[in-house]
Protein backbone atom coordinates (compact mmCIF):
# COMPACT_ATOMS: atom_id res chain seq x y z
CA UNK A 1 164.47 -129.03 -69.75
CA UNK A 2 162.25 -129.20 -66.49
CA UNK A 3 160.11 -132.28 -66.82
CA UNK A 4 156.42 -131.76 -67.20
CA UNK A 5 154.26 -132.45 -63.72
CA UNK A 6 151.33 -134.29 -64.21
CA UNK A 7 148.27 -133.04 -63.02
CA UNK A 8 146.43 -134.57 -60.27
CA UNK A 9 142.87 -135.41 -61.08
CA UNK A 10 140.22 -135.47 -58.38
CA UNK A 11 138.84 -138.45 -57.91
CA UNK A 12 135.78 -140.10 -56.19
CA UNK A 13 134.35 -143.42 -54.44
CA UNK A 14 130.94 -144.27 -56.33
CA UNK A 15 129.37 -147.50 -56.02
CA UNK A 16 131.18 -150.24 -58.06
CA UNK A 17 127.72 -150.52 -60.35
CA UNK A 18 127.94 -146.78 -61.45
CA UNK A 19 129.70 -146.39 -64.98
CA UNK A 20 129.38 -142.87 -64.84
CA UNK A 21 128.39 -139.91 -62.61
CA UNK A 22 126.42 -136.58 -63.50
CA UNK A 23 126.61 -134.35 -60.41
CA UNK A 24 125.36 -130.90 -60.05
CA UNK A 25 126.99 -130.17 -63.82
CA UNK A 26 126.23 -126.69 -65.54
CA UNK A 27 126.75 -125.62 -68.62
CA UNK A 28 126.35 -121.99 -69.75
CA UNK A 29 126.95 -119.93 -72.87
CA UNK A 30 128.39 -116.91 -72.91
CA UNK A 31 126.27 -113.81 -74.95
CA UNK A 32 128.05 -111.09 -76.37
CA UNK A 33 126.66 -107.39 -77.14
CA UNK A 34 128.63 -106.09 -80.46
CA UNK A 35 130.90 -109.31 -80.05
CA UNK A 36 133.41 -108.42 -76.81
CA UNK A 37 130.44 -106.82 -74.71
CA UNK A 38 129.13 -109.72 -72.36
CA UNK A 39 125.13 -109.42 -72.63
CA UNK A 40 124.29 -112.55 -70.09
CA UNK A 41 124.83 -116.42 -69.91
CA UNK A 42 122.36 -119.49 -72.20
CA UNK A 43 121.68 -121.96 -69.12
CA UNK A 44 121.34 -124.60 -71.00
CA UNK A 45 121.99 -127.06 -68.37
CA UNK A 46 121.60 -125.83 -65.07
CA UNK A 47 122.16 -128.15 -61.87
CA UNK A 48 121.80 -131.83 -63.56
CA UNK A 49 122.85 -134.85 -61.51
CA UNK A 50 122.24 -138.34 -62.14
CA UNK A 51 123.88 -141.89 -62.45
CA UNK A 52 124.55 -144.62 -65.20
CA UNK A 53 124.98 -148.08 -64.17
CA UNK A 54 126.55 -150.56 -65.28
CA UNK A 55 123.94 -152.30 -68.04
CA UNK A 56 121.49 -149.92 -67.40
CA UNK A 57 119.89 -147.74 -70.38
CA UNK A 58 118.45 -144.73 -69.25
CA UNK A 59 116.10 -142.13 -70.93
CA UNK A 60 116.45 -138.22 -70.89
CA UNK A 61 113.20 -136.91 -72.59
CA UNK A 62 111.71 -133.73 -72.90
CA UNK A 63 110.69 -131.07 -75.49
CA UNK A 64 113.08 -129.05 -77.88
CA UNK A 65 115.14 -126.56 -75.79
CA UNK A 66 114.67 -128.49 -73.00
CA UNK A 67 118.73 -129.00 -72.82
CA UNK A 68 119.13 -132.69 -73.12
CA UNK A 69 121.27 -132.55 -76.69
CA UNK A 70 123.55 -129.92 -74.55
CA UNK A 71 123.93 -132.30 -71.84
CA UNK A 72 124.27 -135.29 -74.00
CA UNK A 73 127.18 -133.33 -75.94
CA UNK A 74 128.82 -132.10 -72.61
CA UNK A 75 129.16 -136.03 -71.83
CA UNK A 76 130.28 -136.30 -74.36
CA UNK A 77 133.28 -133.88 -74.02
CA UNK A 78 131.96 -131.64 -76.73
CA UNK A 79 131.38 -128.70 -74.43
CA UNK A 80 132.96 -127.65 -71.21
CA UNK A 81 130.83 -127.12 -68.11
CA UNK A 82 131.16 -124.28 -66.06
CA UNK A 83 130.23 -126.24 -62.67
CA UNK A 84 130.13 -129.80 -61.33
CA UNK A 85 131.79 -133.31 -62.88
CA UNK A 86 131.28 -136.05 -64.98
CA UNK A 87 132.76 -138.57 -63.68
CA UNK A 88 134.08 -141.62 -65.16
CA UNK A 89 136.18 -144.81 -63.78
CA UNK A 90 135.08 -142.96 -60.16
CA UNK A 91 137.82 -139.66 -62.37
CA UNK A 92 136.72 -136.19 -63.51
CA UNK A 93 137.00 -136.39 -67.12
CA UNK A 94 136.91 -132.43 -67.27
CA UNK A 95 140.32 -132.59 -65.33
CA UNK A 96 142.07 -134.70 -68.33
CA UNK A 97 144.96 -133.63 -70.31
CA UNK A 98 144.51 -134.31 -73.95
CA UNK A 99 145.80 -137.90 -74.47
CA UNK A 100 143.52 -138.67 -71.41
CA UNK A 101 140.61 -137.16 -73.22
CA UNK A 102 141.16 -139.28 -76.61
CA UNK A 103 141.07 -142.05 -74.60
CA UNK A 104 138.00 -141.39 -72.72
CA UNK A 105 136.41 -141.03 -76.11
CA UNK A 106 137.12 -143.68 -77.21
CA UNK A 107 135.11 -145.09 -74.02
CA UNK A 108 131.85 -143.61 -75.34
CA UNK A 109 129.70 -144.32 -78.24
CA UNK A 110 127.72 -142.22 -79.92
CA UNK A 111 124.62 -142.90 -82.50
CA UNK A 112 123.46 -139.59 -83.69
CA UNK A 113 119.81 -138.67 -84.50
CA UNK A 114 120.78 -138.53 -88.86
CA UNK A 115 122.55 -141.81 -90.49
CA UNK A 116 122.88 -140.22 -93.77
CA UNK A 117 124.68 -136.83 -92.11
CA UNK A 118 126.37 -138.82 -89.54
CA UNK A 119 128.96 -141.16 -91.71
CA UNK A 120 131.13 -139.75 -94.81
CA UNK A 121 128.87 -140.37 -98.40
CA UNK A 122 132.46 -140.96 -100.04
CA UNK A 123 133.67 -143.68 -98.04
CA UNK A 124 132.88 -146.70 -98.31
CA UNK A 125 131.45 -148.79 -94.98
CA UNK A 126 134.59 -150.85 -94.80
CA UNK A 127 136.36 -147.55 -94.64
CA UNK A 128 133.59 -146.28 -92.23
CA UNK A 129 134.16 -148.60 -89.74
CA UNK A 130 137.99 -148.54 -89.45
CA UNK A 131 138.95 -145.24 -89.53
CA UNK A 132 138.17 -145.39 -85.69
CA UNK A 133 140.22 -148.55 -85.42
CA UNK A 134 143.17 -146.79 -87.13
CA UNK A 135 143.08 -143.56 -85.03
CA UNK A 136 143.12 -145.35 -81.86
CA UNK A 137 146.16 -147.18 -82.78
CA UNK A 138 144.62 -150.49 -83.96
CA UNK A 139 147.44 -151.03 -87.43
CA UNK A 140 146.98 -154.89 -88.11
CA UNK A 141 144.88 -155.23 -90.77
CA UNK A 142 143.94 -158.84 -89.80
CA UNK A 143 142.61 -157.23 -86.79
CA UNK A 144 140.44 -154.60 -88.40
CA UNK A 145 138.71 -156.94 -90.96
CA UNK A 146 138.16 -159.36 -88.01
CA UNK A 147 136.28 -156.46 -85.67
CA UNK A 148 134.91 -154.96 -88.80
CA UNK A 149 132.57 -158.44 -90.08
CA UNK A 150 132.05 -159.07 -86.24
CA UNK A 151 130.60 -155.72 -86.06
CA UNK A 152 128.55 -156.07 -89.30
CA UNK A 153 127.55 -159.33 -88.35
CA UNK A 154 126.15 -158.17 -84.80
CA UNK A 155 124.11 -155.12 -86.61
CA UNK A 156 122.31 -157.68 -88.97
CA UNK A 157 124.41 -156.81 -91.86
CA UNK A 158 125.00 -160.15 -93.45
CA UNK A 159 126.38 -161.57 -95.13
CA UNK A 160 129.53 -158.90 -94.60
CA UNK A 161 130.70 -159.52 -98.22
CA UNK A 162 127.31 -158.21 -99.92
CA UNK A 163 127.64 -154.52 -97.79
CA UNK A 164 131.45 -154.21 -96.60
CA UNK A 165 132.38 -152.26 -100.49
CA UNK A 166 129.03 -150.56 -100.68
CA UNK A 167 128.81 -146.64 -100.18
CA UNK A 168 125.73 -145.52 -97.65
CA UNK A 169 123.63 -143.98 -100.19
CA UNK A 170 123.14 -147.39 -101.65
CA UNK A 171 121.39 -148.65 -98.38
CA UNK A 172 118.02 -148.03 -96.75
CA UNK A 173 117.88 -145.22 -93.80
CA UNK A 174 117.75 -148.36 -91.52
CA UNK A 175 121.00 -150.18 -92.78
CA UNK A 176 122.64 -146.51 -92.30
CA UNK A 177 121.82 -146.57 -88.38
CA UNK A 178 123.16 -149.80 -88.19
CA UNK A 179 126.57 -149.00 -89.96
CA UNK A 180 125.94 -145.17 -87.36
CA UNK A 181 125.97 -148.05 -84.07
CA UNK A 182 128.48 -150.65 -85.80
CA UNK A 183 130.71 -147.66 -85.75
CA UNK A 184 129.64 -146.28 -82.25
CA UNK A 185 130.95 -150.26 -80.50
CA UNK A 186 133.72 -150.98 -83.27
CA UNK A 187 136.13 -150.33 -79.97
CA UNK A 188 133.95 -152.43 -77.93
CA UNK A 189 132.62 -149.73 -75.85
CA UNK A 190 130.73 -149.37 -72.57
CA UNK A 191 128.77 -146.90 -72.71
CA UNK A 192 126.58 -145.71 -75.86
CA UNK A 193 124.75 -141.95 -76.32
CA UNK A 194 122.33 -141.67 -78.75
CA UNK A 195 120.90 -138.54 -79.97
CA UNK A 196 117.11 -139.76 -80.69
CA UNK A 197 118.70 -143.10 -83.16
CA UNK A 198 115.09 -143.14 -84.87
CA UNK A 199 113.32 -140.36 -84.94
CA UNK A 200 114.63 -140.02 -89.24
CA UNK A 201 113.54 -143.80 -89.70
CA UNK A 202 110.50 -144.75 -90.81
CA UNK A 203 108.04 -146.19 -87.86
CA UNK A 204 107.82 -149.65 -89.70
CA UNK A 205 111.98 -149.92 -88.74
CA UNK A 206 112.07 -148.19 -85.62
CA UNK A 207 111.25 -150.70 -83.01
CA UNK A 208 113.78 -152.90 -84.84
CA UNK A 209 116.72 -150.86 -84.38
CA UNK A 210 115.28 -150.52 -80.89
CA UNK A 211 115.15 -154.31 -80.49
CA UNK A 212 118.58 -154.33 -82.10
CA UNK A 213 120.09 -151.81 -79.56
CA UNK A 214 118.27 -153.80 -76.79
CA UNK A 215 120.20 -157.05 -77.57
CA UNK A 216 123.65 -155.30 -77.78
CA UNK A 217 123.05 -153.88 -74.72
CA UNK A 218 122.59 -157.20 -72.70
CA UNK A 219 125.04 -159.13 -75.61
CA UNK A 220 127.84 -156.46 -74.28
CA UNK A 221 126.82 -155.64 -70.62
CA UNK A 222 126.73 -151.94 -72.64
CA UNK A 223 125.46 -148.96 -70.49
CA UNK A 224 122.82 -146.66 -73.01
CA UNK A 225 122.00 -142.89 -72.59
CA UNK A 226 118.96 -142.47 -74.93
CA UNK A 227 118.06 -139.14 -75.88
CA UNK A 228 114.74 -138.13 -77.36
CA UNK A 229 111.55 -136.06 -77.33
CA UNK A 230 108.87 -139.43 -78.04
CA UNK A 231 107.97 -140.96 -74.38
CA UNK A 232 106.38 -143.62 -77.05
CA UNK A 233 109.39 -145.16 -77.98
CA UNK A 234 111.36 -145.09 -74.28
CA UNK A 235 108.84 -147.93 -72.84
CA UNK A 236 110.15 -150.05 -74.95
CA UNK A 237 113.73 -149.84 -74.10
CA UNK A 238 114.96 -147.67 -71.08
CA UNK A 239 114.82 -148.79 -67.61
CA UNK A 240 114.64 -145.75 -66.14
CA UNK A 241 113.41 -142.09 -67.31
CA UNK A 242 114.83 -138.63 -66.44
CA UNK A 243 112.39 -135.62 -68.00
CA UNK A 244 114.05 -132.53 -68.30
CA UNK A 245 112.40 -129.02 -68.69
CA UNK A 246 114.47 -125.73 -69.37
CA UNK A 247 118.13 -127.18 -68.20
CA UNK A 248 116.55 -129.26 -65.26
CA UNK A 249 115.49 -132.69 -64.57
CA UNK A 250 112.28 -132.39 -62.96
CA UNK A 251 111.36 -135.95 -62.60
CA UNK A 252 113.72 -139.27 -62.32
CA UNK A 253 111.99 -142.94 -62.24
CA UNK A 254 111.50 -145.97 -63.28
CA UNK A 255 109.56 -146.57 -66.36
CA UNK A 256 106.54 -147.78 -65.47
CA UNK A 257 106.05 -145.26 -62.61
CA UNK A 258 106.48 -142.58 -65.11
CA UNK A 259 104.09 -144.14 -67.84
CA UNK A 260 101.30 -144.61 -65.27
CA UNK A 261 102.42 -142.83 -62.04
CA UNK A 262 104.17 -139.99 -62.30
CA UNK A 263 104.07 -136.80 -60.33
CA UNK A 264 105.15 -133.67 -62.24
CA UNK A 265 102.92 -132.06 -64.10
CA UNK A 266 105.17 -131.34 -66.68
CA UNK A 267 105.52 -134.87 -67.22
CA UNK A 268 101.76 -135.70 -67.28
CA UNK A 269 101.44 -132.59 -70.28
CA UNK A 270 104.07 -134.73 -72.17
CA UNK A 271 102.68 -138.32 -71.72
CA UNK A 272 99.12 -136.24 -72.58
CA UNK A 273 101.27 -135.05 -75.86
CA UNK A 274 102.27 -138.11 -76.76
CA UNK A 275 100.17 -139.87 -79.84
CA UNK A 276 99.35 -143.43 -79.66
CA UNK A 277 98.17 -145.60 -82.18
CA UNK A 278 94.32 -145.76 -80.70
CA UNK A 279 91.61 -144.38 -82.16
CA UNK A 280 89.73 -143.88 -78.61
CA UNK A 281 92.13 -140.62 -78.56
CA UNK A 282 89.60 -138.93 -80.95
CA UNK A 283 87.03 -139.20 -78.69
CA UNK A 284 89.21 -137.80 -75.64
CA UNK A 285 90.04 -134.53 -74.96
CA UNK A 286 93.09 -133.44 -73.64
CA UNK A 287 94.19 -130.57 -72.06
CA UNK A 288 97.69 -129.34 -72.92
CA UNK A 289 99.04 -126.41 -71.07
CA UNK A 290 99.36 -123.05 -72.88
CA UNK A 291 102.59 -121.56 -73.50
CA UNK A 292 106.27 -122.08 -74.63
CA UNK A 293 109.50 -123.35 -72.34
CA UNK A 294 110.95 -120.43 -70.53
CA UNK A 295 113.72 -117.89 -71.77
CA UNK A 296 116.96 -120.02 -70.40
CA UNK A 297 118.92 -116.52 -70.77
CA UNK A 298 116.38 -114.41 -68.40
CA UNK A 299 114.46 -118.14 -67.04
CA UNK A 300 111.51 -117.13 -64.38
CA UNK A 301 112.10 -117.20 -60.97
CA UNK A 302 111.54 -120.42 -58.81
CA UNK A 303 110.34 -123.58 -60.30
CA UNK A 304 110.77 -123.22 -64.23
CA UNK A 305 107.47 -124.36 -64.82
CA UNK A 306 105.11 -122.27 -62.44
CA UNK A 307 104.40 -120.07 -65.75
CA UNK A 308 102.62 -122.65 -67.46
CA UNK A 309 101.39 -124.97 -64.67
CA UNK A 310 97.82 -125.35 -63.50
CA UNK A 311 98.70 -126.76 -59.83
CA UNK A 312 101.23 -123.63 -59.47
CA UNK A 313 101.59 -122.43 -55.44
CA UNK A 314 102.13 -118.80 -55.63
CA UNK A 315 103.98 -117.20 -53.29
CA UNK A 316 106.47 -120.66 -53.45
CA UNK A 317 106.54 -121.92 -56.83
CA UNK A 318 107.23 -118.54 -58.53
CA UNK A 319 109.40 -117.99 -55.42
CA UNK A 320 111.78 -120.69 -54.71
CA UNK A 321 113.45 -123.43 -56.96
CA UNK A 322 111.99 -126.96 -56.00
CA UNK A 323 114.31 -129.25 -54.29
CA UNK A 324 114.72 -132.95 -55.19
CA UNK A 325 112.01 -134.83 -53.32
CA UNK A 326 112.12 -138.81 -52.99
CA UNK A 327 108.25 -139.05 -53.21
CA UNK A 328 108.60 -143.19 -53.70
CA UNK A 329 111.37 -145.37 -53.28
CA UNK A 330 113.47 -144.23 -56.26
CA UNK A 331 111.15 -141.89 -57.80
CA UNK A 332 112.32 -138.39 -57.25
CA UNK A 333 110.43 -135.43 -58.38
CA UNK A 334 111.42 -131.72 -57.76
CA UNK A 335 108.00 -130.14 -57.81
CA UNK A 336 106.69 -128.63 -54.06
CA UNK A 337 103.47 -130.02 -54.60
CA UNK A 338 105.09 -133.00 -52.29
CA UNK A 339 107.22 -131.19 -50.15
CA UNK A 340 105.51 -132.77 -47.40
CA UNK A 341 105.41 -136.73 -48.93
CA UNK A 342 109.64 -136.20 -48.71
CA UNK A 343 110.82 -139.48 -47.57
CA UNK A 344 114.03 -138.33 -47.11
């Protein structure tokens, strides 16, 4: 029997502080007319890059649609992109065979957006938090009760004896996140996704499983890709903040100089969305731009957001698709209202 060749993965030289590597990554879904009849392609995401370093938590926000939960599952390994890499340990994960893949997920974290949906209602949280011990080969049950009350421990669950036999409908909706990210570092991961981790908790508990996240994160040098729709909640835990509209990221910065400098006007319509706890708001009007996120089957021509925006060039924005400008030193916008502020 001829012996199986392994396949040669492409690999690449990133800095030794980048964990992982969007680059130019697509993902489209097919349409079909009378199911086998191709009627077009869903762009959900459509030209992304970006890095992750090492430590780093980063923050992809914008509206529903916008393409950030297909992006965060294509990370993920969930879907398969039609163009560009992920790359991870400087490898292109799409290139793995299967064992390779089940190991790269077991790299990755993830917290989803619903505790209660997220972990099995029959199973108790002992049971919940080794069953990924036991499928990645982990046997000694010494071992798994060690890592389990560590785990428990490190998630505020204490003492471990009082929760380790309950089931999860006999804890609050904040205990369940905690058991959703004592599962999602239970094989000591280095990088964690999660899928908006509180918009289903209460806003008395949020900022705690924020704080919580926060202090794993420098605790475990851990590497965070926070999804979510609320730019009120990102200040308080991202570094940096990519906003995405229809498949694109239209504006990449640090967080402050998106809070109270940013450049897009998409992203000033979002921060202008966004409610904060003061009651000067009631007194303020604010402007929101008309409208609803493009078609990503048929999307507009040019810049993605020339049909709703009130500093739209015609003849260039509904022309031509915005390159990536470096309007500050790493703020980058793609939005030709500073095509001439490029510092490139």
């Amino acid at each position: 029997m001829a012996k199986k060749i392994k396949k040669e993965i492409k690999t690449f030289n990133l800095p030794e502080d980048v964990v992982l590597s969007i680059q130019d990554l697509r993902v489209w879904f097919e349409l079909k007319k009378f199911g086998f009849g191709h009627a077009g392609y869903v762009k959900a995401v459509d030209g992304v890059t970006f890095d992750l370093h090492k430590q780093e938590a980063i923050a992809i926000v914008g509206e529903s649609g916008c393409g950030k939960t297909t992006l965060m599952k294509t990370i993920l390994g969930l879907y398969v992109p039609v163009e560009g890499y992920i790359v991870y340990h400087n490898e292109d994960i799409n290139e793995y065979d299967k064992s390779q893949q089940r190991w790269f997920h077991s790299q990755i974290g993830y917290v989803q957006q619903d505790p209660f949906g997220a972990i099995a209602p029959f199973m108790t949280l002992r049971k919940i938090l080794e069953e990924p011990l036991v499928c990645n080969g982990i046997k000694d049950k010494e071992e798994i009760d060690r890592r389990i009350r560590k785990v428990m421990e490190e998630v505020s669950l204490t003492p471990a004896d009082d929760f380790i036999n309950k089931y999860p409908h006999m804890l609050s909706g904040g205990q369940q996140q905690r058991i959703v990210i004592a599962r999602a570092m239970i094989l000591q991961q280095k990088v964690i996704v999660a899928d908006e981790p509180v918009s289903m908790l209460d806003a008395s508990v949020r900022v705690e499983v924020l704080k919580l996240l926060e202090g794993l994160k420098e605790t475990h040098g851990l590497s965070v890709i926070y999804i979510t729709h609320d730019l009120s909640t990102v200040r308080y835990f991202s570094e940096r903040i990519f906003v995405m509209y229809a498949g694109r990221m239209v504006e990449k910065a640090k967080v402050n100089d998106i809070i109270y400098n940013h450049k897009h006007p998409y992203t000033d319509a979002l921060l202008l969305a966004t409610s904060e706890p003061d009651a000067e708001n009631a007194k303020i009007y604010k402007e929101i731009p008309e409208g609803e996120p493009p078609s990503l089957v048929h999307p507009p021509k040019g810049c993605r957001y020339h049909v709703r925006c009130p500093k739209m060039i015609d003849g260039l924005c509904n022309v031509e698709n915005p390159p990536e400008f470096e309007v500050e030193p790493e703020h980058y916008v793609s939005c030709w209202l500073y095509k001439d502020d490029n510092k490139n």
